[in-house]
C-alpha atoms as a PDB file:
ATOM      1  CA  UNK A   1       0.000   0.000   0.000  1.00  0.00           C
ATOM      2  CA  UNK A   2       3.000   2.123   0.174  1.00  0.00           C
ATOM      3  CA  UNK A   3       2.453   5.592  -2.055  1.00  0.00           C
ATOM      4  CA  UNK A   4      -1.363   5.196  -1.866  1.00  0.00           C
ATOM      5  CA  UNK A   5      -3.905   7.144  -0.237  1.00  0.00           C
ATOM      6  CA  UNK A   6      -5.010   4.198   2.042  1.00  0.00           C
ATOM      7  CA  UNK A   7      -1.221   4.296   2.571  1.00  0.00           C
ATOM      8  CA  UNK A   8      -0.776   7.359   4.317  1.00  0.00           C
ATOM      9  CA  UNK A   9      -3.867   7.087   6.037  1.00  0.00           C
ATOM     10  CA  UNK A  10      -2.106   4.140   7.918  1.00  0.00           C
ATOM     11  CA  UNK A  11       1.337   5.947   8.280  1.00  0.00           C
ATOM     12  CA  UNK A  12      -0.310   8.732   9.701  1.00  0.00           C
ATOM     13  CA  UNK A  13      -2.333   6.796  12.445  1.00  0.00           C
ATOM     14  CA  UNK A  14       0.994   5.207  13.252  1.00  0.00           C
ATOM     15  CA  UNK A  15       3.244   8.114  13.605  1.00  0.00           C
ATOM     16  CA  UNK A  16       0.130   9.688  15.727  1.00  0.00           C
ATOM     17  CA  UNK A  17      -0.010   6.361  17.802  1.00  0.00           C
ATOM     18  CA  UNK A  18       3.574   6.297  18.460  1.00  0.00           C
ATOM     19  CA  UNK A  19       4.580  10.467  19.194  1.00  0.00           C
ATOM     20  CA  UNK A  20       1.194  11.180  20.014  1.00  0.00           C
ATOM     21  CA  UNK A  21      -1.971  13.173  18.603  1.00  0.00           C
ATOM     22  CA  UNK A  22      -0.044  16.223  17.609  1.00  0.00           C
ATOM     23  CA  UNK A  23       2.721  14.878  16.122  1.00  0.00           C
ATOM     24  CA  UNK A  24       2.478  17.209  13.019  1.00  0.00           C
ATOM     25  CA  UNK A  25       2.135  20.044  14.824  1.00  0.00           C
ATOM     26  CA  UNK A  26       5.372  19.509  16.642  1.00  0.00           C
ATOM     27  CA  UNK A  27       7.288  18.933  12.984  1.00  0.00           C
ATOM     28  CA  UNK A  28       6.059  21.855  11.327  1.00  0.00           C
ATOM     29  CA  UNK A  29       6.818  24.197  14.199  1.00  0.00           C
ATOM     30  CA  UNK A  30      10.451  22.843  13.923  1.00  0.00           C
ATOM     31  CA  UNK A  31      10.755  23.636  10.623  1.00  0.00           C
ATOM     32  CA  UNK A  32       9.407  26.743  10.921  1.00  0.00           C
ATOM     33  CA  UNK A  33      11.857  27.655  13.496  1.00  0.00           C
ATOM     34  CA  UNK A  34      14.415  26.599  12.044  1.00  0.00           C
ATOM     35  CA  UNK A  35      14.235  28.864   8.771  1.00  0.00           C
ATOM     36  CA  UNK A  36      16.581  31.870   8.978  1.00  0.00           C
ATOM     37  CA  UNK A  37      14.423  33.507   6.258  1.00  0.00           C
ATOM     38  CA  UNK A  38      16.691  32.530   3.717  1.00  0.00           C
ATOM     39  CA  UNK A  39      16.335  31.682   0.520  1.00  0.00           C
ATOM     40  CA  UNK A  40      15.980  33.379  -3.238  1.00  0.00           C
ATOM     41  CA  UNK A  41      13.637  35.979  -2.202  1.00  0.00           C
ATOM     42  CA  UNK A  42      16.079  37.749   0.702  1.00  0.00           C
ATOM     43  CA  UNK A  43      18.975  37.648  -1.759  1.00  0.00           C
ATOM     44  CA  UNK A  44      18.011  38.295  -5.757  1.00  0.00           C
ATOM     45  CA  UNK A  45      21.385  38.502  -7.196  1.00  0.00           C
ATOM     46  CA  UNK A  46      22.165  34.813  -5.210  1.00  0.00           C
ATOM     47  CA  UNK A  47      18.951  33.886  -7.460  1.00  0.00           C
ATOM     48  CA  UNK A  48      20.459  35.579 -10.610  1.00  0.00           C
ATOM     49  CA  UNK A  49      23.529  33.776 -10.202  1.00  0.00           C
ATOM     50  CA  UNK A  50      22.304  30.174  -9.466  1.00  0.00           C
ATOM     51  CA  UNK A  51      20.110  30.810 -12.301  1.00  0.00           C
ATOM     52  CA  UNK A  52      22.928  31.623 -14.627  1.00  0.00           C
ATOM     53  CA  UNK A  53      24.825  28.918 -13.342  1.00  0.00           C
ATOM     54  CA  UNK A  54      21.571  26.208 -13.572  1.00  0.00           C
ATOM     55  CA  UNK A  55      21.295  27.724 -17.315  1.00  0.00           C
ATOM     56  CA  UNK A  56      25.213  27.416 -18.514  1.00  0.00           C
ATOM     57  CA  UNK A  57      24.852  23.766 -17.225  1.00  0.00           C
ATOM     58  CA  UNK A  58      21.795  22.768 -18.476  1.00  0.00           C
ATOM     59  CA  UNK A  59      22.045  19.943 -20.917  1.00  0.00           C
ATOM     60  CA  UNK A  60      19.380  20.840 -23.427  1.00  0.00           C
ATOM     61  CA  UNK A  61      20.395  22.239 -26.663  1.00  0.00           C
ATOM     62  CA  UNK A  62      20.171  26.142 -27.382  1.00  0.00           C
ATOM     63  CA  UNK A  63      19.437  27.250 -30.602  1.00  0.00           C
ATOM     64  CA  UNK A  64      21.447  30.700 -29.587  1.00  0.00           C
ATOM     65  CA  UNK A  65      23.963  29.972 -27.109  1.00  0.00           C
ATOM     66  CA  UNK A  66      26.445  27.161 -26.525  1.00  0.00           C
ATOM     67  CA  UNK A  67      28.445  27.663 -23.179  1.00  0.00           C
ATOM     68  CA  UNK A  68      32.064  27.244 -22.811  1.00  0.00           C
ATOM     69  CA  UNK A  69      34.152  25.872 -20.044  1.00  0.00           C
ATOM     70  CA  UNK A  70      34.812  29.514 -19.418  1.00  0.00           C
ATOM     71  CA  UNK A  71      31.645  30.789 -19.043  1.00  0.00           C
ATOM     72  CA  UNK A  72      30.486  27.929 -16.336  1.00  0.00           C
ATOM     73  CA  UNK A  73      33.532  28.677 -14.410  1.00  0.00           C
ATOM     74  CA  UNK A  74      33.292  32.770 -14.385  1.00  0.00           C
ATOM     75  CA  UNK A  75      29.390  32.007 -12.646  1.00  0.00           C
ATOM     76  CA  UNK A  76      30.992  29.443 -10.074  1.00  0.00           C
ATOM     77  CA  UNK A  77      33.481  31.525  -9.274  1.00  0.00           C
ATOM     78  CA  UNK A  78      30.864  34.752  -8.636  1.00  0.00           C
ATOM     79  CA  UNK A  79      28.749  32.201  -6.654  1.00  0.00           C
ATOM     80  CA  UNK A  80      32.200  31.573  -4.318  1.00  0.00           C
ATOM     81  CA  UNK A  81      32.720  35.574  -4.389  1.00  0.00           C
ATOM     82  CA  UNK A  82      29.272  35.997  -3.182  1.00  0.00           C
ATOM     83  CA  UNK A  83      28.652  33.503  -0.596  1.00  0.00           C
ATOM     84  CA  UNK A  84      32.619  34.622   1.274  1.00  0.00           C
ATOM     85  CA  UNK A  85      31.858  38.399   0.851  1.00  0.00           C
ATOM     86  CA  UNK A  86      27.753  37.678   2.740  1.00  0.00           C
ATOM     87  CA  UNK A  87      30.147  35.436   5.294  1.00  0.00           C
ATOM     88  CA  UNK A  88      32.517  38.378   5.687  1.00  0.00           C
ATOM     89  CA  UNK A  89      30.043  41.038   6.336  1.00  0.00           C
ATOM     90  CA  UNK A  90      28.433  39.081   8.569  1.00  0.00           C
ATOM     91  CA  UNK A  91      24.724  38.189   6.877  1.00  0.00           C
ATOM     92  CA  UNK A  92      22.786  35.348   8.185  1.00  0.00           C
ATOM     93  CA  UNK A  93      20.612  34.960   4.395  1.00  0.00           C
END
């Protein structure tokens, strides 16, 4: 029954059964906490650069542009010059 609805239904009832009734309650709050409020949305130009990066290595065919070897490695390296210079000044996102 694994990956059905029935499925879940019976995972569920276990994992309540065994860490009690509010057992998703307690997991969501810890991921909530956890969150720094990260992500692509604090920092745009991270998102501009992993997209660049995603796009140079993407293995479907352009019509336009081929990559180089060159290209790949200037967006890895800006990644690297990003992520020491936000651990340098100190930012948490």
């Amino acid at each position: 029954m694994a990956g059905t609805k029935e499925g879940g239904l019976k995972a569920a009832q276990t994992n309540k059964a065994k860490y009690g009734e509010d057992f998703y309650k307690k997991i969501g709050a810890d991921g909530g906490s956890i969150s720094s409020g990260g992500g692509f949305a604090a920092d745009p130009q991270m998102a501009s650069l992993a997209g660049r990066l995603g796009g140079l290595k993407s293995r479907r065919d352009s019509v336009r542009f081929k990559p180089d070897s060159d290209a790949i490695k200037s967006a890895q390296k800006e990644i690297k010059i990003h992520k020491s210079y936000r651990k340098y000044n100190g930012s948490n996102s």
